[in-house]
PDB file of N, CA and C in Angstrom:
ATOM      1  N   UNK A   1       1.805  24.785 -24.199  1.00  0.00           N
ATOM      2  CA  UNK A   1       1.359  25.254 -22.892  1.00  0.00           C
ATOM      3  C   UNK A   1      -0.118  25.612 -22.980  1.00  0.00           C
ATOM      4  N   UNK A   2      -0.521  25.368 -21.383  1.00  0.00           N
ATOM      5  CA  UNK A   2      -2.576  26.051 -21.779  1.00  0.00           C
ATOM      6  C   UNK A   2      -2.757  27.023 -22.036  1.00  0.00           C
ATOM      7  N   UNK A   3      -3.567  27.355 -22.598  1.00  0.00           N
ATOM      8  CA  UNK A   3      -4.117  29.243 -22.615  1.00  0.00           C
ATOM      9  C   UNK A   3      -4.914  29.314 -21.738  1.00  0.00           C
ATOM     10  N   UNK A   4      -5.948  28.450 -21.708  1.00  0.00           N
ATOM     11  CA  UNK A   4      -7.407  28.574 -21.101  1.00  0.00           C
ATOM     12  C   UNK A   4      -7.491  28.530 -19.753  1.00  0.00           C
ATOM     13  N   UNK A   5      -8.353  29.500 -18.945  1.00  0.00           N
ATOM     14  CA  UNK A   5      -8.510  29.354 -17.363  1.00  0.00           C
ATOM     15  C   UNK A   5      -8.921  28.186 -16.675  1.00  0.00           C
ATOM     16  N   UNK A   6      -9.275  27.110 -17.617  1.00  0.00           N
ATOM     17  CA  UNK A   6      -9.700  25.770 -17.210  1.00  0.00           C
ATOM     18  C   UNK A   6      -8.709  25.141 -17.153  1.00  0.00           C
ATOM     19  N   UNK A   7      -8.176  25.487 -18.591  1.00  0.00           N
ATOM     20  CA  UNK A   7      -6.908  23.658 -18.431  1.00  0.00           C
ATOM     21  C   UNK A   7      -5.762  24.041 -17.561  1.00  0.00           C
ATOM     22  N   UNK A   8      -5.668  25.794 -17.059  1.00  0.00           N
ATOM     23  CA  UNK A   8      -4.400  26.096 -16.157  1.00  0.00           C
ATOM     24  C   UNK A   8      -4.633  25.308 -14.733  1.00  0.00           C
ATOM     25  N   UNK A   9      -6.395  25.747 -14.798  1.00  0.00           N
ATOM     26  CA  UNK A   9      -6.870  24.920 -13.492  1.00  0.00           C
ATOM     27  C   UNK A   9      -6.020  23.268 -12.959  1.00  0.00           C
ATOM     28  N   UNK A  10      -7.065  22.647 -14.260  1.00  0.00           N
ATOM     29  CA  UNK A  10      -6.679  21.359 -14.506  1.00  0.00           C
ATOM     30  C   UNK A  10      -5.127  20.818 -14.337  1.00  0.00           C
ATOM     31  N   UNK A  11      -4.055  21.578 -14.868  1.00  0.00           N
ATOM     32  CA  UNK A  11      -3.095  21.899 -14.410  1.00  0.00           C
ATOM     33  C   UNK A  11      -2.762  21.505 -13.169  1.00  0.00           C
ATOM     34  N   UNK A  12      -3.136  22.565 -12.784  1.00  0.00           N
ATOM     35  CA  UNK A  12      -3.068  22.612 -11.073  1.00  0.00           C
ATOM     36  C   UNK A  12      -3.376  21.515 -10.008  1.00  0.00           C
ATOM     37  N   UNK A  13      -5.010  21.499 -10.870  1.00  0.00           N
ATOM     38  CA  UNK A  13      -4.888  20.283  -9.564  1.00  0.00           C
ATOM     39  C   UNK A  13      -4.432  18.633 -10.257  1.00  0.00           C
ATOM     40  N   UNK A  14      -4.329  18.589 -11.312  1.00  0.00           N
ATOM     41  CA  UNK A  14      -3.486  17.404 -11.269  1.00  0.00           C
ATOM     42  C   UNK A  14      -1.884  17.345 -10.832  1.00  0.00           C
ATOM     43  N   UNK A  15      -1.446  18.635 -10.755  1.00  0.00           N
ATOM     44  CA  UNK A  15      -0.005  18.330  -9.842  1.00  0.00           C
ATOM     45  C   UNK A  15      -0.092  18.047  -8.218  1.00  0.00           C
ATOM     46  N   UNK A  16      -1.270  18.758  -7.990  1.00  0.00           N
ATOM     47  CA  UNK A  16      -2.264  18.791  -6.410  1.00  0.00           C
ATOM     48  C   UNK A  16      -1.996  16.904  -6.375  1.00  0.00           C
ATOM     49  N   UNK A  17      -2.770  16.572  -7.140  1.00  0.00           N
ATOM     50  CA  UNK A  17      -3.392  15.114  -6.902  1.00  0.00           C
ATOM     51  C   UNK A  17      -2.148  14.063  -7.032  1.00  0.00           C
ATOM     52  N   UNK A  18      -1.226  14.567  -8.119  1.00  0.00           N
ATOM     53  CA  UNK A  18      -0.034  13.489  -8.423  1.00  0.00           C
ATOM     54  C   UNK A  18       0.949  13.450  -7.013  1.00  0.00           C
ATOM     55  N   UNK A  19       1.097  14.965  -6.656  1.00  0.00           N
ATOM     56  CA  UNK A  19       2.040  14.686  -5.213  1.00  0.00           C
ATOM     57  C   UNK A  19       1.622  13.875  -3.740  1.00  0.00           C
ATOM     58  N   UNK A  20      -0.177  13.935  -3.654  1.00  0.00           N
ATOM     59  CA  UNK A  20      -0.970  13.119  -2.742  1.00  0.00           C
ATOM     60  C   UNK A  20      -0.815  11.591  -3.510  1.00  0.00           C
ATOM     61  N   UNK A  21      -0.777  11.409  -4.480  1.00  0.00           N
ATOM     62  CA  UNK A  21      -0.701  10.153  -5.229  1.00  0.00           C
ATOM     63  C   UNK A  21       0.668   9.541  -4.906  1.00  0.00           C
ATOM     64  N   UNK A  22       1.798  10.004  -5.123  1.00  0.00           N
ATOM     65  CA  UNK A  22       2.924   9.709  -4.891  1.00  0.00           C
ATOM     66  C   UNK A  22       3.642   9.390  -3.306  1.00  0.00           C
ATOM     67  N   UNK A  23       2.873   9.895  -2.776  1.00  0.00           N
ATOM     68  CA  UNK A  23       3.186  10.151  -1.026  1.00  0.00           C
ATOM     69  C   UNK A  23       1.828   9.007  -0.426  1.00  0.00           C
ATOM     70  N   UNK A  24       0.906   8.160  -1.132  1.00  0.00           N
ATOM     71  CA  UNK A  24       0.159   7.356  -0.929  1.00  0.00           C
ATOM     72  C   UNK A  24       0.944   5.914  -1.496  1.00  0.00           C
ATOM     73  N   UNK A  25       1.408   6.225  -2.472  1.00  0.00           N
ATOM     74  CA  UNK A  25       2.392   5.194  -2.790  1.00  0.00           C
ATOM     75  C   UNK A  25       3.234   4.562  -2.047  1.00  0.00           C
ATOM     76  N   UNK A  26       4.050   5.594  -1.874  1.00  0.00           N
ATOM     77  CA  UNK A  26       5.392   5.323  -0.807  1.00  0.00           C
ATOM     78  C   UNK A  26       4.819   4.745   0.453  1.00  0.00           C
ATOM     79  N   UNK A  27       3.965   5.456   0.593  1.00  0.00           N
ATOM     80  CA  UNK A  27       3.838   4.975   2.055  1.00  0.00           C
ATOM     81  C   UNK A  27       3.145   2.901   1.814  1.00  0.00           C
ATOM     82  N   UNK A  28       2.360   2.893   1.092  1.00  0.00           N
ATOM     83  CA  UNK A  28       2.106   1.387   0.768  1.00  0.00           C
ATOM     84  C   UNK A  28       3.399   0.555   0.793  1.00  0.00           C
ATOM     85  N   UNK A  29       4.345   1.421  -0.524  1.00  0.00           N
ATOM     86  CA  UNK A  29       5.279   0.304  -0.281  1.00  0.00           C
ATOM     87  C   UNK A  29       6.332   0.126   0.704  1.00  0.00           C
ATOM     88  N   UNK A  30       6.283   1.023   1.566  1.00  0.00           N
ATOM     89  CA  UNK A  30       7.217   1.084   3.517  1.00  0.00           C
ATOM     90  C   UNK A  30       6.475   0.311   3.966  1.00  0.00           C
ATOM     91  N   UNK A  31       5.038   0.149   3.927  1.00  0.00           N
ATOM     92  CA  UNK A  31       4.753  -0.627   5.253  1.00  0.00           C
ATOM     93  C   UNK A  31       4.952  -1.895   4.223  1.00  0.00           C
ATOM     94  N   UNK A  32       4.666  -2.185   3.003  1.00  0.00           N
ATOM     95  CA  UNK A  32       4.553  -3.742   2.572  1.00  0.00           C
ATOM     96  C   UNK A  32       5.660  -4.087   3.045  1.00  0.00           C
ATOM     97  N   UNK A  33       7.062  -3.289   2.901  1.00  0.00           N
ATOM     98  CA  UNK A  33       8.415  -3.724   2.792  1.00  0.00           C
ATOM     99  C   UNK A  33       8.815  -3.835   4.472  1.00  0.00           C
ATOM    100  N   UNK A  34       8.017  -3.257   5.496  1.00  0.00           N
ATOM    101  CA  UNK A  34       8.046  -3.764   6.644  1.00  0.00           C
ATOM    102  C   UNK A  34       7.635  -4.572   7.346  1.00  0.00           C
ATOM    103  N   UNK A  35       6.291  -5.120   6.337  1.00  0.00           N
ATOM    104  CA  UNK A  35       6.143  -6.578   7.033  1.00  0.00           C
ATOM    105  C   UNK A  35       6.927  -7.481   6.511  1.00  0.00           C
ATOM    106  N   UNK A  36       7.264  -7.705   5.195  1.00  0.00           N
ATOM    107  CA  UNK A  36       8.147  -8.635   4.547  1.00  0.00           C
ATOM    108  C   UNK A  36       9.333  -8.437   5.099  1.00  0.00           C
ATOM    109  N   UNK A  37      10.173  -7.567   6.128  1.00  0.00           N
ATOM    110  CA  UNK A  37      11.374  -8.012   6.767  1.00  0.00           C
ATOM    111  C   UNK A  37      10.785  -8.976   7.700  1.00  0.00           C
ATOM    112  N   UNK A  38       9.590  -7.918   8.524  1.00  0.00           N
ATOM    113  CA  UNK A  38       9.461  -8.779   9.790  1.00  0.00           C
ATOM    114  C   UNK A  38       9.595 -10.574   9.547  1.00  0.00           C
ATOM    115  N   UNK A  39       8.790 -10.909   8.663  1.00  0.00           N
ATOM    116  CA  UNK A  39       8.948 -11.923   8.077  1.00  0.00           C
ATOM    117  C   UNK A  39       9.737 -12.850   7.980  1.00  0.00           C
ATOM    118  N   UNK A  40      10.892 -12.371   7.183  1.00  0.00           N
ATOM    119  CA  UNK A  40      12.374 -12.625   6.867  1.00  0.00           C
ATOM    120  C   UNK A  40      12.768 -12.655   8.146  1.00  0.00           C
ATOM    121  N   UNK A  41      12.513 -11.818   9.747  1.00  0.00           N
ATOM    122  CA  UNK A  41      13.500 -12.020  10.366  1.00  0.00           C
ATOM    123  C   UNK A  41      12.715 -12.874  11.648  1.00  0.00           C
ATOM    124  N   UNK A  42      11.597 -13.844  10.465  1.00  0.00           N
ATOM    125  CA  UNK A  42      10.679 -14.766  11.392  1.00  0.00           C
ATOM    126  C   UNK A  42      10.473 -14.281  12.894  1.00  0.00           C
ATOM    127  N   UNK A  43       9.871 -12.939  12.928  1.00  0.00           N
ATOM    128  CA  UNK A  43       8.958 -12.172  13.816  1.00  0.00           C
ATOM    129  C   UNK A  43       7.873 -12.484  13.956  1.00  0.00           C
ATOM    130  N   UNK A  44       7.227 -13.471  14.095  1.00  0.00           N
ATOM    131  CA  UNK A  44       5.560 -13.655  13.645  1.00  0.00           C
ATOM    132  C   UNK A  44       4.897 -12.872  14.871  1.00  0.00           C
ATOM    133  N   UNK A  45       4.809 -12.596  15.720  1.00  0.00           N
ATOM    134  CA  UNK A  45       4.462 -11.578  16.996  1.00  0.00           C
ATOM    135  C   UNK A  45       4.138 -10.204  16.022  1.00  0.00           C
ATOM    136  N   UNK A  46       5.278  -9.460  15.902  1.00  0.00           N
ATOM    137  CA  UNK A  46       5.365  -8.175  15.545  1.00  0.00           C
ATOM    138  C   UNK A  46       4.466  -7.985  13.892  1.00  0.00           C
ATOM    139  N   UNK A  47       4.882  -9.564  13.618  1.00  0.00           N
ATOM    140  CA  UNK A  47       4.199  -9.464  11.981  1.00  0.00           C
ATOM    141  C   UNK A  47       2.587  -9.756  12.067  1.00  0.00           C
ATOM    142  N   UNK A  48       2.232 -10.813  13.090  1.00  0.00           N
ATOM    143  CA  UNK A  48       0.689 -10.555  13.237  1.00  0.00           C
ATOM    144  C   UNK A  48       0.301  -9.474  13.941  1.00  0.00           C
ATOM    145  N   UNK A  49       1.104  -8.638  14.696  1.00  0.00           N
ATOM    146  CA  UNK A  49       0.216  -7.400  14.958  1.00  0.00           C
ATOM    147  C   UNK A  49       0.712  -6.225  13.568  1.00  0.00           C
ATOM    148  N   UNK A  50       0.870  -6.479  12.592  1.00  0.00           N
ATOM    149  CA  UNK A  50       1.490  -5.569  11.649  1.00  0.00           C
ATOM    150  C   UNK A  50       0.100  -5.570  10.602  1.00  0.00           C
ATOM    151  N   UNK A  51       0.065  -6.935  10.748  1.00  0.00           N
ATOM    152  CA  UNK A  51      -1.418  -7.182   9.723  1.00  0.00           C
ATOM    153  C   UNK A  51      -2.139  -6.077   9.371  1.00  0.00           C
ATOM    154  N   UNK A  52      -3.161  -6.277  10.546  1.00  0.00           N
ATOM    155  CA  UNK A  52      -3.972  -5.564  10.345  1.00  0.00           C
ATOM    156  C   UNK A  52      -3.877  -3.971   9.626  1.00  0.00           C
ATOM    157  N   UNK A  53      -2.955  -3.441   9.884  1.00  0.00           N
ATOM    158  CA  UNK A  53      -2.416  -1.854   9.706  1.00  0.00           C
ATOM    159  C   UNK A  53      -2.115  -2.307   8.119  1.00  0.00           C
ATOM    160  N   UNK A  54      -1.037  -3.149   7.967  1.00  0.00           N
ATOM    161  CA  UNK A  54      -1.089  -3.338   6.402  1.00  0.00           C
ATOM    162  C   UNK A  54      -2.388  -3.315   5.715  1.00  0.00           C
ATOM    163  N   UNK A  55      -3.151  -4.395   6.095  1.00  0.00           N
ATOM    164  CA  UNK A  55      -4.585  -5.143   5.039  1.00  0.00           C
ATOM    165  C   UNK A  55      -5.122  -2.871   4.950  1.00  0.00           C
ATOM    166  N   UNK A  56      -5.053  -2.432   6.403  1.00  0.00           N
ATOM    167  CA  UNK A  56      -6.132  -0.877   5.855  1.00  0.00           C
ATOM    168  C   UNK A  56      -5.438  -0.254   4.637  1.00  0.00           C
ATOM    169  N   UNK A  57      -4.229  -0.344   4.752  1.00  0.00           N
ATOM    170  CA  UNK A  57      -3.434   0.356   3.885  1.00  0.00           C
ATOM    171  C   UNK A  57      -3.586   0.306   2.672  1.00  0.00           C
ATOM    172  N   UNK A  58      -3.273  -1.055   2.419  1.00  0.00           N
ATOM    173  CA  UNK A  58      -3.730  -1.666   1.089  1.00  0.00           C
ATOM    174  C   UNK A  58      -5.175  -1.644   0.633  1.00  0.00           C
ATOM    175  N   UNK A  59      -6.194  -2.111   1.218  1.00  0.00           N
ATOM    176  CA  UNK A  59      -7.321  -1.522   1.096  1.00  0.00           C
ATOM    177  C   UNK A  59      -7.624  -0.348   0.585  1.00  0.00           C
ATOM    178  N   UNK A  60      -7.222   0.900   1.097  1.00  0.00           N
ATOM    179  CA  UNK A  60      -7.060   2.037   1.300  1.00  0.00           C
ATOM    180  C   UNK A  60      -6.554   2.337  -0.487  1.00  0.00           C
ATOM    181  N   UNK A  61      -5.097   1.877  -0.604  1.00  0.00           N
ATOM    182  CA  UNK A  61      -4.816   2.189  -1.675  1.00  0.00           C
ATOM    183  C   UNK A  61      -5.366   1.896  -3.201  1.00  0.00           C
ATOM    184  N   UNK A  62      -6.057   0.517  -2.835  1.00  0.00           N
ATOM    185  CA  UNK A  62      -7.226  -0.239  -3.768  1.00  0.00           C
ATOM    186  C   UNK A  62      -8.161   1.037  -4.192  1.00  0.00           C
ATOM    187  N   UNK A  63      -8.831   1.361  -2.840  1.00  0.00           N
ATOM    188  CA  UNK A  63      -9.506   2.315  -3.148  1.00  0.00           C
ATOM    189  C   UNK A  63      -9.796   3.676  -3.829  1.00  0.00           C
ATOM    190  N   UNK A  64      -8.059   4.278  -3.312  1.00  0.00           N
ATOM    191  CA  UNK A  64      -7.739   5.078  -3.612  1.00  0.00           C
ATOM    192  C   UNK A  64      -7.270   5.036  -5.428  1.00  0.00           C
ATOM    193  N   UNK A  65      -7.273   3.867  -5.756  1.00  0.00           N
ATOM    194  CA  UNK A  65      -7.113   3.482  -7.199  1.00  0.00           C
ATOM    195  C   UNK A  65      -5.256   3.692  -7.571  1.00  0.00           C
ATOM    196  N   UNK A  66      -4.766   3.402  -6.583  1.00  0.00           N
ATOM    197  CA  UNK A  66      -3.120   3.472  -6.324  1.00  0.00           C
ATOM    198  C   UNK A  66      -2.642   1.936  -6.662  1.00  0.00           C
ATOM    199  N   UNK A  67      -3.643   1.186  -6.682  1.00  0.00           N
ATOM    200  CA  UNK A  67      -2.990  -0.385  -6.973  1.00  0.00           C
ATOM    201  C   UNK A  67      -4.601  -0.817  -7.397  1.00  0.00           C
ATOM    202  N   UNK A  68      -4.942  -1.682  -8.605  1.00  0.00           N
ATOM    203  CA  UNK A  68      -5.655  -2.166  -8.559  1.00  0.00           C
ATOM    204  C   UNK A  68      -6.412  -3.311  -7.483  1.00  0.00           C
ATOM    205  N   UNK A  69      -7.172  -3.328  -7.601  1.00  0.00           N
ATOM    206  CA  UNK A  69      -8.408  -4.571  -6.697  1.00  0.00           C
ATOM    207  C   UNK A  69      -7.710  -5.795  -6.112  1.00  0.00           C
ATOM    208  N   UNK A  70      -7.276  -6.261  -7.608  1.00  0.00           N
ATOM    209  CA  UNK A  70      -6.777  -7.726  -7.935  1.00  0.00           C
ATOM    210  C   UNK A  70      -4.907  -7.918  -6.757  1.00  0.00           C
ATOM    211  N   UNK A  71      -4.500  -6.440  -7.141  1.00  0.00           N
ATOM    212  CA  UNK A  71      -3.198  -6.256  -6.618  1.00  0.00           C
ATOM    213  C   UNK A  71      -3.005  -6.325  -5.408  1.00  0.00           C
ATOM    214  N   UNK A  72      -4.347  -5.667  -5.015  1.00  0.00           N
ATOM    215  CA  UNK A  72      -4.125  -5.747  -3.502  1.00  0.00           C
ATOM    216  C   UNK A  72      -4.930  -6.659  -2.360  1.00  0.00           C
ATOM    217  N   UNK A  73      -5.274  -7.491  -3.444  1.00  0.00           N
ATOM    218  CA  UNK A  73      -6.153  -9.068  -3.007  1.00  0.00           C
ATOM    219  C   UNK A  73      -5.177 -10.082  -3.036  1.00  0.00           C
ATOM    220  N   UNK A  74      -3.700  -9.810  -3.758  1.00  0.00           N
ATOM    221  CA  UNK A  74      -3.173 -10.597  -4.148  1.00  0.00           C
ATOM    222  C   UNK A  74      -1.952 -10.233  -3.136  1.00  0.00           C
ATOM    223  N   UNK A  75      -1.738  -9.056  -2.611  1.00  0.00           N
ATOM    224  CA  UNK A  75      -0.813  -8.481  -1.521  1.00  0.00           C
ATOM    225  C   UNK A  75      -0.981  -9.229  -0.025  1.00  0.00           C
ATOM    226  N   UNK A  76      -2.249  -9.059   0.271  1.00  0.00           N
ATOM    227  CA  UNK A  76      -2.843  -9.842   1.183  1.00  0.00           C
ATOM    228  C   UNK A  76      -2.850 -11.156   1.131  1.00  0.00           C
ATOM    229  N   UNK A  77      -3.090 -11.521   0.092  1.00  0.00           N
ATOM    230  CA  UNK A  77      -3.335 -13.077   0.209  1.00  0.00           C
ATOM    231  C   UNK A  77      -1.682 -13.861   0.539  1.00  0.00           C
ATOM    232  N   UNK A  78      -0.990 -13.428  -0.194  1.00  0.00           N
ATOM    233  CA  UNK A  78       0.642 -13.771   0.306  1.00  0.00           C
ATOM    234  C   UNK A  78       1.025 -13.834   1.130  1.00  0.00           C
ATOM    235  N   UNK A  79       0.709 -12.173   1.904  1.00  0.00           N
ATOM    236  CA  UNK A  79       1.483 -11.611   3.424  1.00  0.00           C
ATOM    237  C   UNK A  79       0.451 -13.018   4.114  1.00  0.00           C
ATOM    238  N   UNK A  80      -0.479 -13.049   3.828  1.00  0.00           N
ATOM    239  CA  UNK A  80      -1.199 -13.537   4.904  1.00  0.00           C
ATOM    240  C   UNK A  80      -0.948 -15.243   5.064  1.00  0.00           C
ATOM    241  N   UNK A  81      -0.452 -16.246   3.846  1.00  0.00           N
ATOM    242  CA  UNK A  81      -0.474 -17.208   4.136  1.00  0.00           C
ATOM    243  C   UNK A  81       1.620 -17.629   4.889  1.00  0.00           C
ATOM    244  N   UNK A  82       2.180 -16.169   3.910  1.00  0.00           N
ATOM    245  CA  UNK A  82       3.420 -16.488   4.562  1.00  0.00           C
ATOM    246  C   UNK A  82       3.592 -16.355   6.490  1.00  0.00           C
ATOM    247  N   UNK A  83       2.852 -15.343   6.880  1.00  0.00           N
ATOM    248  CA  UNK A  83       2.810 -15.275   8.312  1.00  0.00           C
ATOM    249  C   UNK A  83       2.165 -16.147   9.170  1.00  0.00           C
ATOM    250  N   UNK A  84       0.839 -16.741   8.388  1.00  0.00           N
ATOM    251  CA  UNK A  84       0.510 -17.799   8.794  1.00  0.00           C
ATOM    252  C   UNK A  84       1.399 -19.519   9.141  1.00  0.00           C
ATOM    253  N   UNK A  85       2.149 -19.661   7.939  1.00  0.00           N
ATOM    254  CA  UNK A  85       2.560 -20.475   7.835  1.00  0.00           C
ATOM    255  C   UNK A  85       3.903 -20.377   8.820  1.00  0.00           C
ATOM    256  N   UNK A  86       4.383 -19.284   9.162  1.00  0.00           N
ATOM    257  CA  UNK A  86       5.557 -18.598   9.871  1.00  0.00           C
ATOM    258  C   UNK A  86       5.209 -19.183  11.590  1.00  0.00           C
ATOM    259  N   UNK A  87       3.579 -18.438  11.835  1.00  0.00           N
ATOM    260  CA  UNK A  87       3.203 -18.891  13.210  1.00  0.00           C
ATOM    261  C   UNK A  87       2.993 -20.654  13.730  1.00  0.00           C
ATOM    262  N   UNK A  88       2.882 -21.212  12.235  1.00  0.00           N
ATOM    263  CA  UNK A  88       2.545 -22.850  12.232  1.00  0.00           C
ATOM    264  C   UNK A  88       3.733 -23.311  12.815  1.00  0.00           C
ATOM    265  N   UNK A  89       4.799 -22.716  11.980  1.00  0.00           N
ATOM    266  CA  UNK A  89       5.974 -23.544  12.616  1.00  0.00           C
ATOM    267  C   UNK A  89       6.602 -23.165  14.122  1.00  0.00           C
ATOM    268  N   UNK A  90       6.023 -21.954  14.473  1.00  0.00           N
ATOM    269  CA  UNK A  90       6.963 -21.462  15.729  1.00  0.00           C
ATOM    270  C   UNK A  90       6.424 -22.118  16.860  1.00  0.00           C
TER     271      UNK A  90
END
């Protein structure tokens, strides 16, 4: 356990930061997992207006260092050619 008035600190706010970390998470993976129904239930309406709100999210979480760069270049790039390809056929 710490002794020191610093590392109790430190302590602290890394439980501070892990519960904002964890509740930034979740929420990424609800909305990913809500466009990928829309998807599945070939919504392309509801799923191109979903976009945009996803891409901030993900962005967001990039930023937030919750998913790497690459992860969430690679999140986008999927959602985006499967919905695309979704609106081609409808």
């Amino acid at each position: 356990m710490a002794n020191t008035v610093s590392s109790l600190k430190r302590i602290r706010i890394t439980e501070r930061r892990t519960a904002i970390n964890r509740i930034r998470k979740t929420r990424l993976r609800h909305q990913i997992r809500a466009i990928r129904r829309l998807i599945e239930q070939k919504d392309a309406a509801a799923a191109g207006k979903m976009l945009p709100e996803t891409f901030s999210l993900v962005d967001k979480a990039a930023k937030w260092g919750i998913i790497k760069k690459n992860t969430a270049s690679r999140y986008k790039s999927r959602v985006t050619l499967r919905v695309r390809k979704m609106t081609a056929t409808a």
